[in-house]
C-alpha atoms as a PDB file:
ATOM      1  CA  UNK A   1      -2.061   2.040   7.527  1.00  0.00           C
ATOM      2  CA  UNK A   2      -3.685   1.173  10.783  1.00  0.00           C
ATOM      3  CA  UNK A   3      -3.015   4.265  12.953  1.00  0.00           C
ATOM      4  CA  UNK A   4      -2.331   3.516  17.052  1.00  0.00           C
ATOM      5  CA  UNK A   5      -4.921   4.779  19.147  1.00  0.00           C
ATOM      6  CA  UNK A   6      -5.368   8.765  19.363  1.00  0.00           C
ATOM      7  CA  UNK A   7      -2.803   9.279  16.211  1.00  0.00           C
ATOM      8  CA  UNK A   8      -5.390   9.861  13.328  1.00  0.00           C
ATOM      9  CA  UNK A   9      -7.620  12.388  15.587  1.00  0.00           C
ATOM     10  CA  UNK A  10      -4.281  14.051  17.018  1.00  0.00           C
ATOM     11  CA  UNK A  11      -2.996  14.362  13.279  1.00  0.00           C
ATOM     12  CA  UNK A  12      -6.197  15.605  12.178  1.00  0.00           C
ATOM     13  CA  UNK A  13      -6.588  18.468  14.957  1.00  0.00           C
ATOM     14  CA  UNK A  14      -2.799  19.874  13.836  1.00  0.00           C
ATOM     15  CA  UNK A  15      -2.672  19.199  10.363  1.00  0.00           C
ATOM     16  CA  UNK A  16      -3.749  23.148   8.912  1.00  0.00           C
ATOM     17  CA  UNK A  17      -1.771  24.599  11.333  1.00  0.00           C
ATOM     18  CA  UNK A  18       1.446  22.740  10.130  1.00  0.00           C
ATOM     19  CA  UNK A  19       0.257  23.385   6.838  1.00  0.00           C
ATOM     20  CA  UNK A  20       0.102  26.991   7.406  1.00  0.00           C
ATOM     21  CA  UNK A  21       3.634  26.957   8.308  1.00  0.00           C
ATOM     22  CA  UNK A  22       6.314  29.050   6.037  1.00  0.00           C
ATOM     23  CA  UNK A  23       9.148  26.877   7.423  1.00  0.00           C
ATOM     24  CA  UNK A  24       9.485  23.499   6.523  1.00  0.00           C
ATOM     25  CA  UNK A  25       8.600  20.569   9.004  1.00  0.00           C
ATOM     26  CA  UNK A  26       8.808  16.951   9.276  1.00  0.00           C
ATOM     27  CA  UNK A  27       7.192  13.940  11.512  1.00  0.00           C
ATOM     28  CA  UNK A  28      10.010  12.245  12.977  1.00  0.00           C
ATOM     29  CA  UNK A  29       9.837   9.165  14.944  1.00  0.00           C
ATOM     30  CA  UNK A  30       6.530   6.733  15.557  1.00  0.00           C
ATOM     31  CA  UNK A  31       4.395   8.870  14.017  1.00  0.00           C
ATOM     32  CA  UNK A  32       6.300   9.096  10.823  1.00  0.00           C
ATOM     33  CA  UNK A  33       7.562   5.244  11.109  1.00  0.00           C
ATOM     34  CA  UNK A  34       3.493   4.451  11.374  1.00  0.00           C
ATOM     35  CA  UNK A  35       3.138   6.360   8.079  1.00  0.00           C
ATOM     36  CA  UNK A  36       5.060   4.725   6.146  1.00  0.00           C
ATOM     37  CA  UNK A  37       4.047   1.475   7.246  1.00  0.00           C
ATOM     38  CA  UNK A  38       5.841   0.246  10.102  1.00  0.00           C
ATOM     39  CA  UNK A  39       2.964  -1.524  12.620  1.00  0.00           C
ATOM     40  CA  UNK A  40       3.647  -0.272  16.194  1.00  0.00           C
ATOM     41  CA  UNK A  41       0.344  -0.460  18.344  1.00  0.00           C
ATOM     42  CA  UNK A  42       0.791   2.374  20.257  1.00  0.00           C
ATOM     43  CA  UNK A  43       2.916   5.499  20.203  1.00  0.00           C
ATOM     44  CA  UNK A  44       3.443   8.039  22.764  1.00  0.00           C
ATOM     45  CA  UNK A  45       3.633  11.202  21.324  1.00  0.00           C
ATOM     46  CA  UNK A  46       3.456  13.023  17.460  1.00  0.00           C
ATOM     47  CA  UNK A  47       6.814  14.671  17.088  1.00  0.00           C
ATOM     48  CA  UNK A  48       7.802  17.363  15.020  1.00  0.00           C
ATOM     49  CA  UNK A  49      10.954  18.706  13.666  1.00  0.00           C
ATOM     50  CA  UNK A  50      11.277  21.897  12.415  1.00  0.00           C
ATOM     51  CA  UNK A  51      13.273  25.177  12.573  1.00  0.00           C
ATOM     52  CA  UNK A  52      13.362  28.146  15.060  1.00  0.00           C
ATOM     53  CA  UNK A  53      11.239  30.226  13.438  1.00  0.00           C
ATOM     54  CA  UNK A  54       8.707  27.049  12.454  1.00  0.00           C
ATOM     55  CA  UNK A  55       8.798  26.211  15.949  1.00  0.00           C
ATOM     56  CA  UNK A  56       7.563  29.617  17.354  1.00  0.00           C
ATOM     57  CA  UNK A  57       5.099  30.060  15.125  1.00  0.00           C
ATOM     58  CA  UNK A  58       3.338  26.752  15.825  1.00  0.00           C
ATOM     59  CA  UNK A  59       3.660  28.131  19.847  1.00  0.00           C
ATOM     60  CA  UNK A  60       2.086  31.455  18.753  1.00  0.00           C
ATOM     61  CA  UNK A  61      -0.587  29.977  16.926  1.00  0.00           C
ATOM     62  CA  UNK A  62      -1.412  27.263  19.693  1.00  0.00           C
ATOM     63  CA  UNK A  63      -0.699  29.911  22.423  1.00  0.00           C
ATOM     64  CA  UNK A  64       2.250  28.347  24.008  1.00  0.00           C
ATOM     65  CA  UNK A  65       5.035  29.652  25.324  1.00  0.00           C
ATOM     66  CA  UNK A  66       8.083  27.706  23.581  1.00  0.00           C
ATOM     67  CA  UNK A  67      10.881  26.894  25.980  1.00  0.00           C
ATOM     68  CA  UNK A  68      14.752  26.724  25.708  1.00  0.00           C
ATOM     69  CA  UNK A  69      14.742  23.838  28.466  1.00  0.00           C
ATOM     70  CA  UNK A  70      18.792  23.329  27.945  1.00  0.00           C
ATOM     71  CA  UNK A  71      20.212  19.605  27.161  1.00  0.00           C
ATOM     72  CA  UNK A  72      19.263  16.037  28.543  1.00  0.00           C
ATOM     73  CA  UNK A  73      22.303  13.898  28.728  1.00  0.00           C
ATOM     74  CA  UNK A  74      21.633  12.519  24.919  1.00  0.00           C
ATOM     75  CA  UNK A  75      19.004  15.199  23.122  1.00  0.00           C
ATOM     76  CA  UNK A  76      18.848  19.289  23.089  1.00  0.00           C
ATOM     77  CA  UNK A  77      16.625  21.457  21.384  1.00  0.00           C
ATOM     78  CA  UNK A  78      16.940  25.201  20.724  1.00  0.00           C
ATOM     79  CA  UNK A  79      13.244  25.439  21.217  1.00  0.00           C
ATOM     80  CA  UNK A  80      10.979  22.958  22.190  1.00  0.00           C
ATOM     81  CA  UNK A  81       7.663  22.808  23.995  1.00  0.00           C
ATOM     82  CA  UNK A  82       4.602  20.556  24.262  1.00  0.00           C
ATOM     83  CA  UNK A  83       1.028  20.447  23.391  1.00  0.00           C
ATOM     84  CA  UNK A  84      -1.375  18.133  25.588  1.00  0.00           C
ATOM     85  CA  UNK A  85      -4.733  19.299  24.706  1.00  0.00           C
ATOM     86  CA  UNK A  86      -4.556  16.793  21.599  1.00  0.00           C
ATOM     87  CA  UNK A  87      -5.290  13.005  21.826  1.00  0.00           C
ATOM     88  CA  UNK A  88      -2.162  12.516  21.769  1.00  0.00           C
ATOM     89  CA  UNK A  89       0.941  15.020  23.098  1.00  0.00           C
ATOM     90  CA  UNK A  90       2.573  16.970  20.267  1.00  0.00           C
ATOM     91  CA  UNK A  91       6.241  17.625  21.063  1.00  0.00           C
ATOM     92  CA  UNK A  92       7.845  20.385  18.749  1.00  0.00           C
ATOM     93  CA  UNK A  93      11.760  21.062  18.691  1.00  0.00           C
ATOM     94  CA  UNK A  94      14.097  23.054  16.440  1.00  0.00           C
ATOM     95  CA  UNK A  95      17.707  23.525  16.476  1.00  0.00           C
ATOM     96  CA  UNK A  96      17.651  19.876  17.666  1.00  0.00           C
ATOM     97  CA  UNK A  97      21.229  17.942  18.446  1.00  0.00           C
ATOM     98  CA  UNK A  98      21.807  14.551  19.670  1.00  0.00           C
ATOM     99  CA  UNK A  99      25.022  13.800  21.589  1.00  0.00           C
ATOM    100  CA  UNK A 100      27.535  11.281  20.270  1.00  0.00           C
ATOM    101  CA  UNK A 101      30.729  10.525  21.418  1.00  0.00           C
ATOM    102  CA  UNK A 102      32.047  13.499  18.844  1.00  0.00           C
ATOM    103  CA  UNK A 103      30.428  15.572  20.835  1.00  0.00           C
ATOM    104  CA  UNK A 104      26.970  17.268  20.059  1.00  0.00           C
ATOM    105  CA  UNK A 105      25.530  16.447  16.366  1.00  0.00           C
ATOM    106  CA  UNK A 106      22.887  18.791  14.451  1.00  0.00           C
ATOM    107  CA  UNK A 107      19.866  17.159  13.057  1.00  0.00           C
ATOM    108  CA  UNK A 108      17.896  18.603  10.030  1.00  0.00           C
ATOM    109  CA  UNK A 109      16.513  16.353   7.477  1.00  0.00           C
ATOM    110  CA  UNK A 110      17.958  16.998   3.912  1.00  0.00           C
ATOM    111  CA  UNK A 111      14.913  15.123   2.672  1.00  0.00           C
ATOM    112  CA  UNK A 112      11.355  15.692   2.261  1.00  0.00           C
ATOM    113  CA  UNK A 113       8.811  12.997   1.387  1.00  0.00           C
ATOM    114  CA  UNK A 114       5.263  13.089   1.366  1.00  0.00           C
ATOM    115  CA  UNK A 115       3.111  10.829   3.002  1.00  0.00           C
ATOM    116  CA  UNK A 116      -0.766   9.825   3.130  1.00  0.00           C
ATOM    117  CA  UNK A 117      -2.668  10.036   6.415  1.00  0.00           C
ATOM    118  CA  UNK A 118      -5.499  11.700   8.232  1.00  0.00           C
ATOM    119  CA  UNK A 119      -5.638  15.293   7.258  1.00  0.00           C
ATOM    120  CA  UNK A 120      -2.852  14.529   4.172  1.00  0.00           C
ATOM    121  CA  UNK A 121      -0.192  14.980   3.126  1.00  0.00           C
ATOM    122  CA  UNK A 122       2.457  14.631   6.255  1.00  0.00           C
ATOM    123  CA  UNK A 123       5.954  14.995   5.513  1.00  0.00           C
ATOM    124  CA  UNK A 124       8.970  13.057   6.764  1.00  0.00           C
ATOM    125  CA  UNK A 125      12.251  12.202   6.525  1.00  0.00           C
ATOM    126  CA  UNK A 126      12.887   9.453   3.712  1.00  0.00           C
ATOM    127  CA  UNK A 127      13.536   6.467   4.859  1.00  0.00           C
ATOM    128  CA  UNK A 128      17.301   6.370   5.077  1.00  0.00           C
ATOM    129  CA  UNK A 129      17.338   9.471   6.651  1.00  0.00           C
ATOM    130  CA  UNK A 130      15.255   8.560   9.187  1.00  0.00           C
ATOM    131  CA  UNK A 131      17.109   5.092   9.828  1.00  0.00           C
ATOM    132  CA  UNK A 132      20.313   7.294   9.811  1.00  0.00           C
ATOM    133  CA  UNK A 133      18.019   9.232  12.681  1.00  0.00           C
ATOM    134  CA  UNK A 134      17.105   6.619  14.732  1.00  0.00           C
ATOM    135  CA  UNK A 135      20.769   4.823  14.642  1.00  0.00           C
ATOM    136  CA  UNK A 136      22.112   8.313  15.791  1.00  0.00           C
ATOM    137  CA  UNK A 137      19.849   8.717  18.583  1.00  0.00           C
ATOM    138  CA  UNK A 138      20.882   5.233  19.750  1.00  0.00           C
ATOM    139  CA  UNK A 139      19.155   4.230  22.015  1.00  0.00           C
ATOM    140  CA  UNK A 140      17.265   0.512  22.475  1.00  0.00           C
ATOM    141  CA  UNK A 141      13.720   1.658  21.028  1.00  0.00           C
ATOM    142  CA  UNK A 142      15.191   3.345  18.493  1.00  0.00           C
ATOM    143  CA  UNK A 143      17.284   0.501  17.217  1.00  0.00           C
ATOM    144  CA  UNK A 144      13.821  -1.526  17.591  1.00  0.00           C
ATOM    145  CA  UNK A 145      12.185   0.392  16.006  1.00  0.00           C
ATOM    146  CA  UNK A 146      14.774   1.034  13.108  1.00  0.00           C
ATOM    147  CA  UNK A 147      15.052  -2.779  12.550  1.00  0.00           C
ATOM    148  CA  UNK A 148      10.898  -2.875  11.947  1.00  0.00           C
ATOM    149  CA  UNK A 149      11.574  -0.128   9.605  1.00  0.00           C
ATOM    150  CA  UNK A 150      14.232  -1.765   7.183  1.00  0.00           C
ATOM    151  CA  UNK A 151      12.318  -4.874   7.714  1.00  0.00           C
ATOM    152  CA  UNK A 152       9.206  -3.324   5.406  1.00  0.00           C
ATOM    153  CA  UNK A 153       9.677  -3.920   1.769  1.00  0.00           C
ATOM    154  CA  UNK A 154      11.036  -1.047  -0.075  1.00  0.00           C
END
């Protein structure tokens, strides 16, 4: 795995507090596609999925002050907020729902899979789940992104 620029460190610098967690969490989107193998040269942001209570305790523990910022036209996230002070920006969210046309649709992983990377082991989605993800969210870089993804040999 080559990681984009500012992932490893960013992983690194988060990795024992996600550990410490009681709730589960995953990586969700580039970060987690870069894990399991998918060469993208440059991601954005780390993102992490978990639940209410996993949420707020990351904020407590990185003295944030979780939001409830209310729904985009496509995404909405019971809590969310943002750290910056890391390479890269972490984005947390919990009680996350994407809007389809049948209105607004929950996501939770019902997987769990392990993962090697800097400050091991991450956790994701597996990789149907998160190509079921990224075809729900729906829009163009996910669908690009989704096609490198099944393109990697299974």
């Amino acid at each position: 795995m080559i990681a984009p620029p500012g992932m490893a460190a960013t992983l690194e610098l988060i990795a024992d507090d996600l550990r410490g967690l009681t709730e589960d969490w995953w990586l969700i989107g580039s970060a987690a596609m870069v894990l399991m193998g998918v060469d993208l040269p440059a991601i954005d942001d780390v993102d992490i999925l978990t639940t209410p209570a996993g949420a707020r305790a990351l904020a407590v523990r990185w003295g944030l002050e979780p939001t409830t910022p209310g729904p985009s036209e496509r995404f909405d996230s019971e809590v969310f907020f943002q750290r910056s002070d890391t390479p890269l920006a972490v984005e947390v969210m919990a009680g996350f729902r994407v809007k389809t046309t049948a209105g607004w649709v929950p996501v939770l992983p019902k997987t769990r899979v392990a993962m090697a990377g800097p400050g091991k082991p991450w956790f994701a989605p597996s990789r149907d789940e998160l190509l079921d993800m990224l075809a729900l969210f729906g829009r163009a870089q996910d669908l690009e992104r989704a096609a490198l993804l099944r393109a990697l040999p299974v």
